[in-house]
N, C-alpha and C. Protein backbone atom coordinates (compact mmCIF):
# COMPACT_ATOMS: atom_id res chain seq x y z
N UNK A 1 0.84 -1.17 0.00
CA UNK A 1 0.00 0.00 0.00
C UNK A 1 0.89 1.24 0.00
N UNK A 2 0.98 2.45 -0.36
CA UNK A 2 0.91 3.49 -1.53
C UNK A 2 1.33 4.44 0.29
N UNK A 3 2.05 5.20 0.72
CA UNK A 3 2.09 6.56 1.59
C UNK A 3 0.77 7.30 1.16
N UNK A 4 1.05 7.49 0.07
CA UNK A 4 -0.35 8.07 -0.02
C UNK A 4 -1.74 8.03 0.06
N UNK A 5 -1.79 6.30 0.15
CA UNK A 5 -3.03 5.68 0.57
C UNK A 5 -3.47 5.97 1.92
N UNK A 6 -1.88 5.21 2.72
CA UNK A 6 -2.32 5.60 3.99
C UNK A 6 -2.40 6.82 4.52
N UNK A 7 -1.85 7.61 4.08
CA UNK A 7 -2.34 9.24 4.78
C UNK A 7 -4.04 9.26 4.25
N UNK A 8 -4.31 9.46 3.33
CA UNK A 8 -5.92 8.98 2.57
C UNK A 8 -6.93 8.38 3.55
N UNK A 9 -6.48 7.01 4.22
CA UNK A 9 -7.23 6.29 5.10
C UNK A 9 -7.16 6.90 6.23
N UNK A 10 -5.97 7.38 6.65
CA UNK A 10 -6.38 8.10 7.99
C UNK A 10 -6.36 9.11 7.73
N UNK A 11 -6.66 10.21 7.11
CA UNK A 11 -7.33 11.46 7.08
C UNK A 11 -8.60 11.33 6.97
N UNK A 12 -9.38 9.88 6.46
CA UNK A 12 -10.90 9.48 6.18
C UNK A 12 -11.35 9.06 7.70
N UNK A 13 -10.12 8.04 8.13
CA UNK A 13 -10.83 8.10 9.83
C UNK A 13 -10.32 9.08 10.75
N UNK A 14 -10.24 10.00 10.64
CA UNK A 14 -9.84 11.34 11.38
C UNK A 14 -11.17 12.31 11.23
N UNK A 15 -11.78 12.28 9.60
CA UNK A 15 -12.91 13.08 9.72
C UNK A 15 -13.89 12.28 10.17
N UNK A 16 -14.13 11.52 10.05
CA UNK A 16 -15.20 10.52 10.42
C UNK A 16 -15.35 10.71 12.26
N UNK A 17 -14.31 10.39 13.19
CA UNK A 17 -13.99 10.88 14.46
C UNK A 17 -14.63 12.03 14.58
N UNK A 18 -14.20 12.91 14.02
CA UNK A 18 -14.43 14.34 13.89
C UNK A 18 -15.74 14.74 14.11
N UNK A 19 -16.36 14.42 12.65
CA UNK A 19 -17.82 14.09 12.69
C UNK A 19 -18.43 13.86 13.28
N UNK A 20 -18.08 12.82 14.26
CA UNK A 20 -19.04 11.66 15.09
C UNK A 20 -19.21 12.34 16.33
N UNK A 21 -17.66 13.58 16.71
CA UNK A 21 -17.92 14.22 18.02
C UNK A 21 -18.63 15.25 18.14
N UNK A 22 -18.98 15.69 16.50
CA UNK A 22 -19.38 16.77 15.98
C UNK A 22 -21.00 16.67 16.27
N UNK A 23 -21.33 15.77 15.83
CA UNK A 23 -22.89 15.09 15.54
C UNK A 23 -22.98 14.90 17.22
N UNK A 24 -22.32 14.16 17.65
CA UNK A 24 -22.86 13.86 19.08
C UNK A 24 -23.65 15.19 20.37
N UNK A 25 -22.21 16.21 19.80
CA UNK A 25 -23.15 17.53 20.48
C UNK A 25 -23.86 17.89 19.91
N UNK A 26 -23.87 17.97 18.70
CA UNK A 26 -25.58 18.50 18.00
C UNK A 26 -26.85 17.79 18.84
N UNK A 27 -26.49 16.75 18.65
CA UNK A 27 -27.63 15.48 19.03
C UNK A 27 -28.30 15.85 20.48
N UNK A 28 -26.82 15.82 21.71
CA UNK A 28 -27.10 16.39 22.70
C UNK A 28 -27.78 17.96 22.72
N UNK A 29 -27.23 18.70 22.08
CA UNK A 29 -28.37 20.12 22.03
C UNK A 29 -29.51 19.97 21.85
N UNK A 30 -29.78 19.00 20.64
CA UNK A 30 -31.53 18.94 20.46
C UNK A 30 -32.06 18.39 21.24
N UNK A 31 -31.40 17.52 22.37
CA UNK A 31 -32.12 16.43 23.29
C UNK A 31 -32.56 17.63 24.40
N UNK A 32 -31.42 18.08 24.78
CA UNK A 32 -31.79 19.10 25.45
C UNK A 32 -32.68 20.30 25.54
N UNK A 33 -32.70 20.96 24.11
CA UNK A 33 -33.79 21.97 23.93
C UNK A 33 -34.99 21.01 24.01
N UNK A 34 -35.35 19.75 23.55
CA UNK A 34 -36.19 19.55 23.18
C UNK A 34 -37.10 18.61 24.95
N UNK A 35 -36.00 18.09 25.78
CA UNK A 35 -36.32 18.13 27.31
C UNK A 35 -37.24 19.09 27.70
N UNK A 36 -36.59 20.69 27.54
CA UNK A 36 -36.47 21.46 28.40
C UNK A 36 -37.93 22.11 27.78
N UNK A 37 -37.92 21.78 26.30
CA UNK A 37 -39.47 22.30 25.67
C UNK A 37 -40.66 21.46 26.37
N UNK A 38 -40.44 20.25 26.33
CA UNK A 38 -41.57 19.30 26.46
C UNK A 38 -41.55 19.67 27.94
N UNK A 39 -40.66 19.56 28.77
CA UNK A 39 -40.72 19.77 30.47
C UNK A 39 -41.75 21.01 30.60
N UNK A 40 -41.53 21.88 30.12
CA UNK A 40 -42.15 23.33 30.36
C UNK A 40 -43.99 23.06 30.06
N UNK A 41 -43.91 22.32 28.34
CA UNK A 41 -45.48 22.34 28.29
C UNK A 41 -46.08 21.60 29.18
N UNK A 42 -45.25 20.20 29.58
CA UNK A 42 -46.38 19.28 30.58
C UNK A 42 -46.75 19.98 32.13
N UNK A 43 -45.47 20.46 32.81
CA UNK A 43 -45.63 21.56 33.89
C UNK A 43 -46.62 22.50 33.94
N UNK A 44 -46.35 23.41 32.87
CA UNK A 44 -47.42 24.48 32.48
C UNK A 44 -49.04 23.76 32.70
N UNK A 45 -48.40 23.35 31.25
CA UNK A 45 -50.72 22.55 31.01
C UNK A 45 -51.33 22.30 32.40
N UNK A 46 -50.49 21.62 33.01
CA UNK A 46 -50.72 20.57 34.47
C UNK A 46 -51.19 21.63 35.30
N UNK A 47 -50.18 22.45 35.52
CA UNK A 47 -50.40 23.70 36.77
C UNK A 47 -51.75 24.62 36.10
N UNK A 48 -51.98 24.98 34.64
CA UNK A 48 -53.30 25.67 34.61
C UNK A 48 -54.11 24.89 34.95
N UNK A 49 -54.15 23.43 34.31
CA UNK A 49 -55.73 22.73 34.36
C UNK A 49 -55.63 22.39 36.45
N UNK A 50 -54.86 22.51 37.15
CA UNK A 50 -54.44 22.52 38.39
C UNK A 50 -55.42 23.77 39.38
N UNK A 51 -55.08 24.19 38.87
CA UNK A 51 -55.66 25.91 39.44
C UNK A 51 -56.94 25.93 38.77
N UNK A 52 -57.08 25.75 37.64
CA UNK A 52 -58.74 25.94 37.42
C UNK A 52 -59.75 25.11 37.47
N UNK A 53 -58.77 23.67 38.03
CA UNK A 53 -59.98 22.62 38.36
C UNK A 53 -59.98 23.10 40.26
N UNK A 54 -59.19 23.20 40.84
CA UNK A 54 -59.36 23.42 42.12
C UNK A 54 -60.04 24.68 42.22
N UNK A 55 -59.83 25.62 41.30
CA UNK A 55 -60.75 26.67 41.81
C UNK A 55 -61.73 26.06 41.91
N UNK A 56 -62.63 25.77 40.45
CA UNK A 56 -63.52 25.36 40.06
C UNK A 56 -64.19 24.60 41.00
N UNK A 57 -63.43 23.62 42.10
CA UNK A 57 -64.41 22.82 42.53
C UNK A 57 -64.45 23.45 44.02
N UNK A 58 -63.41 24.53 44.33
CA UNK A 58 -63.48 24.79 45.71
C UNK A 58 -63.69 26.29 45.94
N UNK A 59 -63.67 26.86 44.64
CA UNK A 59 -63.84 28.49 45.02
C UNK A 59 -62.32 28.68 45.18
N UNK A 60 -62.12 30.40 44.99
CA UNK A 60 -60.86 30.89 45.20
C UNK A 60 -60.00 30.62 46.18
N UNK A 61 -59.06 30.24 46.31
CA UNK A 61 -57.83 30.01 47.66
C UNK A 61 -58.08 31.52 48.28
N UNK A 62 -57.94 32.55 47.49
CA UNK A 62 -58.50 33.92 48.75
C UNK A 62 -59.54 34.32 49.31
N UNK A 63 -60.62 33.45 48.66
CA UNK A 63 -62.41 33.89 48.95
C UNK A 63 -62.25 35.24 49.46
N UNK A 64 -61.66 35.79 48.46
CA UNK A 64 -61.93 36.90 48.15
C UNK A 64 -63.16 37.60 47.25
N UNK A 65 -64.26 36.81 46.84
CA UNK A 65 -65.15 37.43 45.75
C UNK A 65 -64.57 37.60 43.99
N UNK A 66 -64.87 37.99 43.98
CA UNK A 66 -64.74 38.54 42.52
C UNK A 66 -63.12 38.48 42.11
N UNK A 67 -62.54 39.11 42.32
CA UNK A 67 -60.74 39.21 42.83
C UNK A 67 -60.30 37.88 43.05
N UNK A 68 -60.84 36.91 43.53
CA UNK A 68 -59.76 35.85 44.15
C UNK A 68 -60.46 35.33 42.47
N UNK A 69 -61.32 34.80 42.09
CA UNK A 69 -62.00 34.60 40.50
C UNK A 69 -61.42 35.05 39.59
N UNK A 70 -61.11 36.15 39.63
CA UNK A 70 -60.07 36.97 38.29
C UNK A 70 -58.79 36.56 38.78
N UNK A 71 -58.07 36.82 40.13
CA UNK A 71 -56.62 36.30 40.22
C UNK A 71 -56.52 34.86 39.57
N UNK A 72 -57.35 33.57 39.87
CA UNK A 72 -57.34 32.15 40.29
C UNK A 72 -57.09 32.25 38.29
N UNK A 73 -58.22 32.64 37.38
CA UNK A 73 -58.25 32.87 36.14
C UNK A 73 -57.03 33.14 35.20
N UNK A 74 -56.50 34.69 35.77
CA UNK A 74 -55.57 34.87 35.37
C UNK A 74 -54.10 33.81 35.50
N UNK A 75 -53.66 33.36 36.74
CA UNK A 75 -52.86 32.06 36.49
C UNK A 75 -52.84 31.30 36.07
N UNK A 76 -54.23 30.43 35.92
CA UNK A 76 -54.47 29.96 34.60
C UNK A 76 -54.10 29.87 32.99
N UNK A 77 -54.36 31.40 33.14
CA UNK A 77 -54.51 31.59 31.62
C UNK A 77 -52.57 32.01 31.71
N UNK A 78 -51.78 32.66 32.69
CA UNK A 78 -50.95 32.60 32.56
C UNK A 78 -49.91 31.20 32.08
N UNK A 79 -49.97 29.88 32.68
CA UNK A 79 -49.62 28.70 32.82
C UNK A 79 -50.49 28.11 31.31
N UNK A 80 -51.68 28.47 30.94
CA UNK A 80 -51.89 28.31 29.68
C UNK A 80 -51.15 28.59 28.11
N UNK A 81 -50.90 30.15 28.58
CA UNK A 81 -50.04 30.34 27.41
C UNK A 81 -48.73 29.89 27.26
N UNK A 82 -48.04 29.78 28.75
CA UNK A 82 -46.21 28.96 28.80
C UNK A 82 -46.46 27.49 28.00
N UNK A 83 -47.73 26.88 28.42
CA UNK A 83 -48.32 25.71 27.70
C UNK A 83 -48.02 25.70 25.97
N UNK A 84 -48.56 26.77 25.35
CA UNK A 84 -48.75 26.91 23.99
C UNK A 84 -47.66 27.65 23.19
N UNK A 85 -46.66 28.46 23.91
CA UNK A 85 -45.37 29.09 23.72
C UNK A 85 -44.64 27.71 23.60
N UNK A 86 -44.47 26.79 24.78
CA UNK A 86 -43.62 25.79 24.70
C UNK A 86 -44.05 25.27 23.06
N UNK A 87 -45.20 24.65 22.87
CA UNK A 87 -45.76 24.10 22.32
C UNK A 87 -45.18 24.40 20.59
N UNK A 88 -45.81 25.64 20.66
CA UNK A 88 -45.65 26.38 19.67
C UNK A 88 -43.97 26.45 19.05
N UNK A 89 -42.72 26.69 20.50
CA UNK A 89 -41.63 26.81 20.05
C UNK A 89 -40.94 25.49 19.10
N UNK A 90 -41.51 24.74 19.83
CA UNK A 90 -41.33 23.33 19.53
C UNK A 90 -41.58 22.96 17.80
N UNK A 91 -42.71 23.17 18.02
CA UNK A 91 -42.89 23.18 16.33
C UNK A 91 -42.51 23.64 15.24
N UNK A 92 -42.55 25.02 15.67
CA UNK A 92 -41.75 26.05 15.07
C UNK A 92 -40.00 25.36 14.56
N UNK A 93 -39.66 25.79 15.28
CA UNK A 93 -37.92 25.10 15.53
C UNK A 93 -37.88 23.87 15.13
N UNK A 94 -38.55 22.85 15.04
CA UNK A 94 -38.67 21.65 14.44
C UNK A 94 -37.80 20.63 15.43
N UNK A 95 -37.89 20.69 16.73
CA UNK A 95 -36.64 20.07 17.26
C UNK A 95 -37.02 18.73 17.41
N UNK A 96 -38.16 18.33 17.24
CA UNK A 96 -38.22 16.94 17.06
C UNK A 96 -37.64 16.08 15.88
N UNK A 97 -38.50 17.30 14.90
CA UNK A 97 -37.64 16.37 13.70
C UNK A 97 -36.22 16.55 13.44
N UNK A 98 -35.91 17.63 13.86
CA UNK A 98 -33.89 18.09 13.89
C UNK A 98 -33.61 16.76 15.07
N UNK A 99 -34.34 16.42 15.98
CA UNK A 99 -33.44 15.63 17.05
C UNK A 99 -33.17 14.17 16.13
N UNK A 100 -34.48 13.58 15.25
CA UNK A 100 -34.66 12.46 15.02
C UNK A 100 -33.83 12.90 13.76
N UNK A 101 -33.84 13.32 13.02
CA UNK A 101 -33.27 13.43 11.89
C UNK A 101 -31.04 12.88 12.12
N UNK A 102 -31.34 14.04 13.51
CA UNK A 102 -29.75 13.97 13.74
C UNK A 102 -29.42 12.18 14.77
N UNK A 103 -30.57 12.24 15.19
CA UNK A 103 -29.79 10.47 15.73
C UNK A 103 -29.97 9.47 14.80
N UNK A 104 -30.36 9.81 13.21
CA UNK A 104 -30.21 9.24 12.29
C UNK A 104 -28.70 9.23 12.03
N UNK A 105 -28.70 10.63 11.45
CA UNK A 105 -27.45 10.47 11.19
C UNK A 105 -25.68 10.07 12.45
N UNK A 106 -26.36 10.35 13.43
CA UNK A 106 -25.24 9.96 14.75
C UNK A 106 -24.98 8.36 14.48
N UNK A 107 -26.18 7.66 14.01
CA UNK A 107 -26.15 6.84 14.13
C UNK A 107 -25.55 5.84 12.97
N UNK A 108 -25.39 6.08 11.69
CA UNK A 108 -24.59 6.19 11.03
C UNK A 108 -23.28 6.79 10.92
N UNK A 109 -22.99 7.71 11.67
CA UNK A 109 -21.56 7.72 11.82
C UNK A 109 -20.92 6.83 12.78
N UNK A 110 -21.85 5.95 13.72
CA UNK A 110 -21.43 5.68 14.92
C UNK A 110 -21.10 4.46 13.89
N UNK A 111 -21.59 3.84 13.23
CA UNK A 111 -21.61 2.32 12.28
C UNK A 111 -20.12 2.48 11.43
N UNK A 112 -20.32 3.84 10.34
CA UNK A 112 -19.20 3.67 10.03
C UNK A 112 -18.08 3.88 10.58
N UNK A 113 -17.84 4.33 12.15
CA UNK A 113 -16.63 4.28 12.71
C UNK A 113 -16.18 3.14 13.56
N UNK A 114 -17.15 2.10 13.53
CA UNK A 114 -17.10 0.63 14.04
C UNK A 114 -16.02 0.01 12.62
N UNK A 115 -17.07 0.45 11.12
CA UNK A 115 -16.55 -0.57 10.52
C UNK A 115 -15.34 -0.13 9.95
N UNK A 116 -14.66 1.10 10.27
CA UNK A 116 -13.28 1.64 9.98
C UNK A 116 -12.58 1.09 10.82
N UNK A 117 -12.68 0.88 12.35
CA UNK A 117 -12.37 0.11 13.40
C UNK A 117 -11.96 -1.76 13.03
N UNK A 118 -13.17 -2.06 12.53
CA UNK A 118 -12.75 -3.53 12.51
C UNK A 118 -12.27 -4.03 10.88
N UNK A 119 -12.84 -2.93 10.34
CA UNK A 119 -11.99 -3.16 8.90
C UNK A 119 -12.82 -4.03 7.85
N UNK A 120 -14.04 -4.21 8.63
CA UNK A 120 -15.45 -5.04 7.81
C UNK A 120 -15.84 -4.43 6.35
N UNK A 121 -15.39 -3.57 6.05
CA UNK A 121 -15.80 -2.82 4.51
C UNK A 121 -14.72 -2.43 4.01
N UNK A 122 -14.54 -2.31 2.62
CA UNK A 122 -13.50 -1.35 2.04
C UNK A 122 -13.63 0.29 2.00
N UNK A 123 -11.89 0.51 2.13
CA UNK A 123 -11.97 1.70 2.50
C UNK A 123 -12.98 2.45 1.08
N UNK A 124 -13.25 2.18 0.49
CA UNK A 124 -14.06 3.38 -1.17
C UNK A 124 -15.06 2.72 -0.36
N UNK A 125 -16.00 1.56 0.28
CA UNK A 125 -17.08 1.58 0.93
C UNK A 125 -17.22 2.84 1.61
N UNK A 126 -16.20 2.52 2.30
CA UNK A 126 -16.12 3.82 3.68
C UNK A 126 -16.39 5.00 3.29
N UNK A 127 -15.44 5.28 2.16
CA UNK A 127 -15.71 6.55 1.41
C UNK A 127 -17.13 7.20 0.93
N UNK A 128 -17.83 5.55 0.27
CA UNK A 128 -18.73 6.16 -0.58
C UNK A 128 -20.01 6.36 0.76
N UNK A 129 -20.21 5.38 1.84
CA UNK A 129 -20.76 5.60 2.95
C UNK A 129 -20.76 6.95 3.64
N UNK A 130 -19.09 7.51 4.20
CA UNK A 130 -19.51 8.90 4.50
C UNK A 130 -19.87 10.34 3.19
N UNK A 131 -19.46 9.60 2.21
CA UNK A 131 -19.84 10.66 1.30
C UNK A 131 -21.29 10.90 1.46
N UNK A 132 -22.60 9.81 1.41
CA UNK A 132 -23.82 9.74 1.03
C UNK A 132 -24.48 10.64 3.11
N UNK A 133 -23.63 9.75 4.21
CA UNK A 133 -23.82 11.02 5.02
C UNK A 133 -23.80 12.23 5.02
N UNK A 134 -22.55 12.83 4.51
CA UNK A 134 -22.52 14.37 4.15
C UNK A 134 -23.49 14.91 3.70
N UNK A 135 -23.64 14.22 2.67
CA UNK A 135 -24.78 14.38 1.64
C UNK A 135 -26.25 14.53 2.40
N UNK A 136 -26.65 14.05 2.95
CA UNK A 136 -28.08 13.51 3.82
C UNK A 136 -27.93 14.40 5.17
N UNK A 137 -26.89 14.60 5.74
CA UNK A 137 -26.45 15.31 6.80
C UNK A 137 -25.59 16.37 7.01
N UNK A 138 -25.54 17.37 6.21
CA UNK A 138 -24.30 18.39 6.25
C UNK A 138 -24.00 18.81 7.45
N UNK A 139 -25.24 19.25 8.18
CA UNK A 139 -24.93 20.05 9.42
C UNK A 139 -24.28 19.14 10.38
N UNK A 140 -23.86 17.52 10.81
CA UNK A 140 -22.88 17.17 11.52
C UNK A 140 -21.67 16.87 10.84
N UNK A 141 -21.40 16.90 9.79
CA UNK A 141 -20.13 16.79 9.13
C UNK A 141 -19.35 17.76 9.66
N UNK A 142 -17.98 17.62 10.24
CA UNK A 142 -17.23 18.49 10.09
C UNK A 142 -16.34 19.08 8.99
């Protein structure tokens, strides 16, 4: 085999590494935004329908009249909208499908750096494998 091959092969498993550490924090960011989205709407929803079923069945925590009715309401509707902001961000931003999309591709880099590892494919496999990632996945390529 050729110096020039082998610099070739390991400059192919060097980006591939690269990649894979690359993709992994992506992956972790979306897991995370996408935690911290879903955490917020189930909290939220919970705490309005919380407050306006207990009002509802017990009267205001201030029995205050009218006032403790508009306060009890307004939190509600406050904890309603964090509900539909979450909701909304979520969709918007697409982080479900950015999360699933990217542990697609994590997960393919994670394969082809097994089979660079054990040597189960040829290296132009390897090649043509991370090429068609790039391709399908730009944003974890390094």
């Amino acid at each position: 085999m050729s110096e020039d091959a082998i610099v070739e092969r390991t400059n192919l498993a060097g980006s591939v590494k690269a990649s894979l550490r690359k993709a992994e924090g992506i992956v972790s960011g979306y897991q995370k935004k996408n935690t911290i989205l879903l955490t917020m709407t189930i909290i939220s929803s919970a705490a309005a329908t919380l407050v306006a079923g207990v009002t509802a069945a017990i009267g205001p925590a201030a029995n205050i009249g009218t006032e403790g009715w508009r306060t009890a309401c307004i939190i509600a509707a406050i904890f309603g909208l964090l509900s539909t902001v979450g909701t909304g961000l979520s969709q918007q931003l697409r982080i479900g499908d950015q999360l699933f999309e990217g542990k697609q591709g994590l997960g393919k880099l994670r394969y082809l750096d097994i089979v660079i590892t054990t040597g189960s494919i040829s290296w132009e496999e390897v090649a043509k494998e991370y090429e068609g990632i790039a391709l399908a996945y730009p944003e974890l390529i390094n």
